[in-house]
Protein backbone atom coordinates (compact mmCIF):
# COMPACT_ATOMS: atom_id res chain seq x y z
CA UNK A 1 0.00 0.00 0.00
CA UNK A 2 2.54 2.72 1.06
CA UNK A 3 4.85 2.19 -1.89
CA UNK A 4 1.41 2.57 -4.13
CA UNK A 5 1.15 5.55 -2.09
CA UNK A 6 4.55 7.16 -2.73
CA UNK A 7 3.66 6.82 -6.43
CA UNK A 8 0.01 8.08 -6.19
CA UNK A 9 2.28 11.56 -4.41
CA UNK A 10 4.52 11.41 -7.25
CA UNK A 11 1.87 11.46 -9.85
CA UNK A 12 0.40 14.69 -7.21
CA UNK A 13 3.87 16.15 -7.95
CA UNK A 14 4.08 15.74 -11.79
CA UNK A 15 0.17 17.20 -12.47
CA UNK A 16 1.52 20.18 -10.21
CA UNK A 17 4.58 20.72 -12.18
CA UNK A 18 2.43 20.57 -15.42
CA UNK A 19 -0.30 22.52 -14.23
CA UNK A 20 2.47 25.18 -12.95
CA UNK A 21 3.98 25.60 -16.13
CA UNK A 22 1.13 25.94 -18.32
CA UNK A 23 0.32 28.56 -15.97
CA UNK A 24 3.96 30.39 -15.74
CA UNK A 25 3.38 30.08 -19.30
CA UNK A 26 -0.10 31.96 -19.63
CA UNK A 27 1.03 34.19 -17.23
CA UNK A 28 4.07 35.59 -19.11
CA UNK A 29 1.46 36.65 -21.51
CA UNK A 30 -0.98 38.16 -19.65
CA UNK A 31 -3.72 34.90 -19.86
CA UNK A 32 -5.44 32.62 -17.50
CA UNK A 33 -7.94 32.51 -14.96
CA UNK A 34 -5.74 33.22 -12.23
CA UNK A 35 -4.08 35.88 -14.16
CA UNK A 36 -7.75 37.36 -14.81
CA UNK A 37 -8.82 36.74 -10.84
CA UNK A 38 -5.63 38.77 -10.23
CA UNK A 39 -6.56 41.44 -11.91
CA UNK A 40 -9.77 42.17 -10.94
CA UNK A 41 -9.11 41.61 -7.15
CA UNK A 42 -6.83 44.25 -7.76
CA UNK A 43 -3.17 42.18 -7.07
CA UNK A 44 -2.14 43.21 -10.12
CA UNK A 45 -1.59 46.32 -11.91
CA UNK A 46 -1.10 47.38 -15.71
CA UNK A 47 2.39 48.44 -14.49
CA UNK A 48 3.44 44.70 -14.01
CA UNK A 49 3.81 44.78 -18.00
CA UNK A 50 5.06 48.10 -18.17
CA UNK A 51 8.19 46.82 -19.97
CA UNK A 52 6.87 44.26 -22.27
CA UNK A 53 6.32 43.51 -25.88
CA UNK A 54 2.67 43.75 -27.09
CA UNK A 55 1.31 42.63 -29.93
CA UNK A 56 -2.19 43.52 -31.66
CA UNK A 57 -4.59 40.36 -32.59
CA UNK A 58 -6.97 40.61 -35.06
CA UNK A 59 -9.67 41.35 -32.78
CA UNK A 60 -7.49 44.80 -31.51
CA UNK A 61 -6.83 42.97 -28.30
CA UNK A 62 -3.46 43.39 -26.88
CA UNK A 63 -1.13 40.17 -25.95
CA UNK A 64 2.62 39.81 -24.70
CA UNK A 65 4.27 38.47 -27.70
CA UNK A 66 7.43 37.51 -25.47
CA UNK A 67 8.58 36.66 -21.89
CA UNK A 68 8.39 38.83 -19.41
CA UNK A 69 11.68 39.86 -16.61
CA UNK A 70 12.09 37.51 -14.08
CA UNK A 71 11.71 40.62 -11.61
CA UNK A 72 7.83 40.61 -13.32
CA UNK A 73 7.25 37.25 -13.18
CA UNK A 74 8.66 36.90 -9.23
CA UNK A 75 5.49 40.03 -9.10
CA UNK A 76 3.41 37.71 -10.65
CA UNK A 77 3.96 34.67 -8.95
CA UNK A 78 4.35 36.35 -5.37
CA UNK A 79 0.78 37.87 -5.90
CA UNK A 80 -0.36 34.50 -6.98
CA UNK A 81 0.64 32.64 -4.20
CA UNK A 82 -1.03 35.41 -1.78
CA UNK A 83 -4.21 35.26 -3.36
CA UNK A 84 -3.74 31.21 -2.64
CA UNK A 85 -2.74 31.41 0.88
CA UNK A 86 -5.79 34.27 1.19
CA UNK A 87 -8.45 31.74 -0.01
CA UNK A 88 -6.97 28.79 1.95
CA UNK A 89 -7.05 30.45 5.25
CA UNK A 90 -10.57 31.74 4.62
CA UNK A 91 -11.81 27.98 3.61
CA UNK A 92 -12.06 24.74 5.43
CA UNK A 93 -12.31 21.53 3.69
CA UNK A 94 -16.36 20.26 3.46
CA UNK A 95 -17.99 17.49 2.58
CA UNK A 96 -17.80 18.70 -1.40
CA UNK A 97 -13.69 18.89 -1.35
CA UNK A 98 -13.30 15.53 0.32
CA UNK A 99 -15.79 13.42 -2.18
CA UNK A 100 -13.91 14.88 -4.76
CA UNK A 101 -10.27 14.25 -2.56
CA UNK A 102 -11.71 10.60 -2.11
CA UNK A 103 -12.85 10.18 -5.64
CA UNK A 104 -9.53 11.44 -7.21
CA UNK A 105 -7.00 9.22 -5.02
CA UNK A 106 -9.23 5.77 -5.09
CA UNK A 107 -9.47 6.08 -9.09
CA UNK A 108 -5.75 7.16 -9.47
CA UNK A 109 -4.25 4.47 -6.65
CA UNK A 110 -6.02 1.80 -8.32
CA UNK A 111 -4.32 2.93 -11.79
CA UNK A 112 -0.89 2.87 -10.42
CA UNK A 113 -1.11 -0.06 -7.97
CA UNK A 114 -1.96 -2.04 -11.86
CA UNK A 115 0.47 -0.54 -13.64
CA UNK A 116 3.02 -0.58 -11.05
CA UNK A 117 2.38 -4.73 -10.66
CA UNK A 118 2.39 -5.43 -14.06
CA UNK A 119 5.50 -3.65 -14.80
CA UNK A 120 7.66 -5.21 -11.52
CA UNK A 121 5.77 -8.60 -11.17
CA UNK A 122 4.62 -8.90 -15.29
CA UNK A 123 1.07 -9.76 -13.36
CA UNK A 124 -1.80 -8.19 -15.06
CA UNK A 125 -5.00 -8.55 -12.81
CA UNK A 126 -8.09 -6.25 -11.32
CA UNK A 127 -7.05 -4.59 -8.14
CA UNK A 128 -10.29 -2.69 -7.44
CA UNK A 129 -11.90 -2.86 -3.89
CA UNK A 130 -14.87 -2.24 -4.89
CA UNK A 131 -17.51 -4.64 -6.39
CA UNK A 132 -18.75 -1.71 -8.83
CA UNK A 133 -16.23 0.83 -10.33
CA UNK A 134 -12.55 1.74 -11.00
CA UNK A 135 -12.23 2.70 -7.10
CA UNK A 136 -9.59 1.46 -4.56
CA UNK A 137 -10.88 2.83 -1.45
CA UNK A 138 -8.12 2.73 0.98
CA UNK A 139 -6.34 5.08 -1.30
CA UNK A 140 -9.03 7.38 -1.22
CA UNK A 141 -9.43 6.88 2.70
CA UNK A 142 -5.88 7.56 3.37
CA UNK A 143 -5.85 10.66 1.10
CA UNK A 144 -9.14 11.97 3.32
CA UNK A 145 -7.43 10.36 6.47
CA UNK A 146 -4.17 12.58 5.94
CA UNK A 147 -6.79 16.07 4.30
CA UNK A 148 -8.69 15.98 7.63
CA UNK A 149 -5.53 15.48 10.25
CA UNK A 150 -2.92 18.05 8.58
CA UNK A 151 -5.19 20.66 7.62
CA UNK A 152 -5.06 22.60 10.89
CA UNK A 153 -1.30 21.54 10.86
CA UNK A 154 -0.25 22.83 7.67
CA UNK A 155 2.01 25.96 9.34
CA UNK A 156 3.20 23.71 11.80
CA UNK A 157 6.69 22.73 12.02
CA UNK A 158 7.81 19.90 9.76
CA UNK A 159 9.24 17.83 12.63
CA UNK A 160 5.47 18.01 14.25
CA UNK A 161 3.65 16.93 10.71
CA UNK A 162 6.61 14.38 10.14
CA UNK A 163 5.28 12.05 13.81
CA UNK A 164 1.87 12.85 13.00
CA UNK A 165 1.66 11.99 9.96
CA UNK A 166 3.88 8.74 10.80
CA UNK A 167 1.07 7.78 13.43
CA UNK A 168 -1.65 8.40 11.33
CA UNK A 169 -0.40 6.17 8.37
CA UNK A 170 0.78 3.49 10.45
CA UNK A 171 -2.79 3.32 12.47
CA UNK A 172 -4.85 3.05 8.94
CA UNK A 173 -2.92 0.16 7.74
CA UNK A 174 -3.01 -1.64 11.20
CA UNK A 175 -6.71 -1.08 11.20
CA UNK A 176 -7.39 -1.72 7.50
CA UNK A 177 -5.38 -4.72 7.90
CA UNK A 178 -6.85 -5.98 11.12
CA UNK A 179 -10.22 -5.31 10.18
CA UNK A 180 -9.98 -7.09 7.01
CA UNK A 181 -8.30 -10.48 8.47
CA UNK A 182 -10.98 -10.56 11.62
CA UNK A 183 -14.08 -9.79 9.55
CA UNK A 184 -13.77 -11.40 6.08
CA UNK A 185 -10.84 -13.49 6.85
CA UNK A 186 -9.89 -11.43 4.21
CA UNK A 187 -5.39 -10.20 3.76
CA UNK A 188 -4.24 -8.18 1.03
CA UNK A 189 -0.38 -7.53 2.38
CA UNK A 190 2.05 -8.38 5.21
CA UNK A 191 4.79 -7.22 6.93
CA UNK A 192 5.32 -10.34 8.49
CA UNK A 193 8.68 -11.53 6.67
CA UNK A 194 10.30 -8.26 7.37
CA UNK A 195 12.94 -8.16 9.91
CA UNK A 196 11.65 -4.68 11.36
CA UNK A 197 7.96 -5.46 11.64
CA UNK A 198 6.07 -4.29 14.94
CA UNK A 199 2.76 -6.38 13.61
CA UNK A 200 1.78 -7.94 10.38
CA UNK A 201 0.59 -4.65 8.87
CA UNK A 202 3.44 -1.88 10.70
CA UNK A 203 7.15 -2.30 10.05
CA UNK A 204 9.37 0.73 11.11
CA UNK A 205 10.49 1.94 7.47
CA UNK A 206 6.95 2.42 6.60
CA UNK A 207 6.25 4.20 9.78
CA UNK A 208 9.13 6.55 8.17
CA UNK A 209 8.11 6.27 4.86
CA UNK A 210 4.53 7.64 6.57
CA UNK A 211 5.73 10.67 7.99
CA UNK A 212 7.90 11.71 4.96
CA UNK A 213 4.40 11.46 2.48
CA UNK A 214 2.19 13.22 5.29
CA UNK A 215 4.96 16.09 5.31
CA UNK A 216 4.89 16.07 1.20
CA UNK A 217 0.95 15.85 1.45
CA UNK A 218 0.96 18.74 3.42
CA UNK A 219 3.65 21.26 2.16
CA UNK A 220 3.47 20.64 -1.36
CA UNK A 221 0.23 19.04 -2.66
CA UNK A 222 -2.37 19.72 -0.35
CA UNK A 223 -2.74 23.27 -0.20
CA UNK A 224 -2.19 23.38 -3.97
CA UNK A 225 -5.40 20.41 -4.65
CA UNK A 226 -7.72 22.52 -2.31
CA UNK A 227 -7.39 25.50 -4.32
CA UNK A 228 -7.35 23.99 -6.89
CA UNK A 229 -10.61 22.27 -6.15
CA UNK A 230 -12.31 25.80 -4.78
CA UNK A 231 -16.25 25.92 -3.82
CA UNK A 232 -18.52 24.83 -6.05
CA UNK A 233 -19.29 27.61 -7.93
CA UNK A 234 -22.56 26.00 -9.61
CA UNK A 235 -26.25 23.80 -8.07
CA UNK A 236 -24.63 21.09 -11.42
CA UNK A 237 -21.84 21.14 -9.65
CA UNK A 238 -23.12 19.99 -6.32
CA UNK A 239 -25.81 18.06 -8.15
CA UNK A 240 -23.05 16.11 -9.40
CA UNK A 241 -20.89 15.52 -6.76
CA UNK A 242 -23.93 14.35 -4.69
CA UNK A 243 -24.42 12.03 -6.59
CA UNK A 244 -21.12 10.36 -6.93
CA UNK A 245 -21.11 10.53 -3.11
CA UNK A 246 -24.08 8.10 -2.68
CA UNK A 247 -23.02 5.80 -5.62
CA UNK A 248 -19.91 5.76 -3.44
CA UNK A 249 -21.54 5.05 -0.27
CA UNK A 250 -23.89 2.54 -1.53
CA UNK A 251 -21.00 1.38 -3.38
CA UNK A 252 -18.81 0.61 -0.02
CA UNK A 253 -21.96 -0.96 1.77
CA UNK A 254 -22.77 -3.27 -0.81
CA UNK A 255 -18.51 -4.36 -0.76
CA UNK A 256 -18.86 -4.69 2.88
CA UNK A 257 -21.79 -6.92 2.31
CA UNK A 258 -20.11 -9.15 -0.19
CA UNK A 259 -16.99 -9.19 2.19
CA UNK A 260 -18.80 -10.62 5.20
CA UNK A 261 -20.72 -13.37 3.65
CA UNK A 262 -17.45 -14.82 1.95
CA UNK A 263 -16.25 -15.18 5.66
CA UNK A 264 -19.90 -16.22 6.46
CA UNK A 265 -19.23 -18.84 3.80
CA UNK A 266 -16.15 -19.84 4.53
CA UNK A 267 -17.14 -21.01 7.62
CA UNK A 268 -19.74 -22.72 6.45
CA UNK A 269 -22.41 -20.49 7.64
CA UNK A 270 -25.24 -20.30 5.20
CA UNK A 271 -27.52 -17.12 4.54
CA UNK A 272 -30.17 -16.22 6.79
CA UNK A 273 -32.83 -13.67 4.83
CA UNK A 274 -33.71 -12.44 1.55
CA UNK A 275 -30.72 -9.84 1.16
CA UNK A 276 -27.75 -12.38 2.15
CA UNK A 277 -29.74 -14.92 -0.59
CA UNK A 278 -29.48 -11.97 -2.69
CA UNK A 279 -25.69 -11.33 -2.17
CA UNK A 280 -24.22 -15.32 -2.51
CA UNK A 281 -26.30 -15.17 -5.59
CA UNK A 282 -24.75 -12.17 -7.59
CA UNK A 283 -21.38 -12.35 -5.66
CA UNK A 284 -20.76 -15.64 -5.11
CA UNK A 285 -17.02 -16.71 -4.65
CA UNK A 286 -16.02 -16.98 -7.70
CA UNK A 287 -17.26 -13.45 -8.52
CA UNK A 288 -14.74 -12.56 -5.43
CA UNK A 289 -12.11 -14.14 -6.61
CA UNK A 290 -11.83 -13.19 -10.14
CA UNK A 291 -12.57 -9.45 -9.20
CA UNK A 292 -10.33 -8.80 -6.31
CA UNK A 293 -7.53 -11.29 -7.28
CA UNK A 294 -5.07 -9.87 -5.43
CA UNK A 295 -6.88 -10.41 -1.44
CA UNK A 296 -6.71 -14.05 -0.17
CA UNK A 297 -9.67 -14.87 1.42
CA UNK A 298 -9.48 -17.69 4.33
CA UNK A 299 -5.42 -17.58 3.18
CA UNK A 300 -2.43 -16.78 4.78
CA UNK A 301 -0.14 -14.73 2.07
CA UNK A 302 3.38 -15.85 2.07
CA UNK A 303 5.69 -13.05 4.09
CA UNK A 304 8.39 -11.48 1.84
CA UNK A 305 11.66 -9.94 3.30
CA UNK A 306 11.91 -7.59 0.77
């Protein structure tokens, strides 16, 4: 999970430095939303142009036709990042950022953790942890998990985010993990074969690997995703986002569901009303097994010491 983690922050760090640049880049010619929100909140002046090259479009509208001084762009930029840090400390995340938090990181975790095991292990296979939909939830729990803790902490000292963070991580994959094994019978990874494990779902280099991605989470990506993700500015926009939210939850119920009676049926216990019928029916365990291939369920999995 963590190491699908680390990638999900590096795929955070490579739509930021994409996203920056096209923006640097619309910027040094005077274009963009943010550019436009600059101006009219009054950041910006005419005078941060005063030494550039316009050029005349056909429609008589004037555009920088080249760079601008770095001394501008620093201007630019420093303005930018006010107006940022202005909206951030007037918001805190709601129930419409973290759907949309939850939604992003289960989609994108479950793309990587595939791609990642086909390319190391040459094992192509569904990871989804859901019974309906592209979604890996613990990704998406995790991303919420981490949102929800470090918010308040973001001006806090590294050092302090670091052994939060650290804790945080650690507890969600002892819980996940224990959860998982005690109610389904159900494991999807151990620590076990490691020579610094504390149970079968902590070992101390995650625990460090935990605190580095909380401090990332929090410097670097978080602040930037929340702006990015604003207040809904529209009723489709809620509309829409409501609605993903109880596909979600029903979604995570009806997993749940399907979890409990393969343990229920794995012990031999058969189903006891309409809905259970219902479940071993349309998820039976072959269903189980060919959609989440990679959890053992009533199976040990072999510890690895790498």
């Amino acid at each position: 999970m963590l190491t699908i983690s680390l990638l999900i922050i590096l795929a955070f760090l490579l739509a930021r430095f994409v996203m920056g640049s096209v923006q640097r880049y619309l910027e040094g010619r005077a274009r963009g939303r943010a550019f436009n929100r600059m101006l009219n909140q009054g950041r910006l002046d005419a005078g941060v142009y005063a030494d550039a090259l316009w050029s005349a479009t056909t429609t008589g509208a004037r555009k920088v036709r080249n760079r601008v001084s770095n001394e501008q762009r620093n201007a630019i930029l420093q303005a930018r990042l006010e107006m940022r840090d202005d909206f951030l400390d007037d918001t805190k995340p709601g129930l419409y950022q973290y759907i949309i938090i939850f939604l992003v990181a289960s989609v994108l975790g479950l793309v990587i953790e595939t791609v990642y095991t086909f390319i190391v292990f040459g094992i192509l296979e569904s990871r989804v942890g859901l019974v309906w939909g592209p979604f890996s939830p613990l990704y998406g729990v995790g991303a919420v998990l981490l949102t929800m803790v470090l918010w308040p902490l973001r001006k806090e000292p590294a050092w302090k985010v670091f052994i939060i963070s650290a804790v945080v991580g650690s507890l969600l994959e002892q819980t996940a993990g224990w959860s998982m094994e005690h109610f389904a019978h159900l494991q999807s990874w151990t620590y076990l074969g490691l020579p610094d494990h504390i149970t079968q779902w902590i070992a101390w280099r995650f625990v460090v690997m935990w605190g580095l991605l909380g401090v990332v989470w929090c410097r670097v990506i978080m602040p930037e995703m929340m702006y990015r993700i604003g207040e809904p500015t529209s009723r489709r926009q809620v509309i829409l986002v409501t609605l993903l939210a109880a596909f979600i939850t029903l979604d995570v119920v009806m997993t749940i569901a399907c979890f409990w009676r393969a343990g229920q049926r794995f012990e031999g216990v058969p189903p006891r009303n309409g809905f259970e019928v219902y479940v071993d029916t349309h998820f039976d365990d072959k269903f189980m097994a060919e959609t989440f291939e990679n959890m053992k369920i009533g199976e040990d999995i072999v510890p690895s010491n790498k």
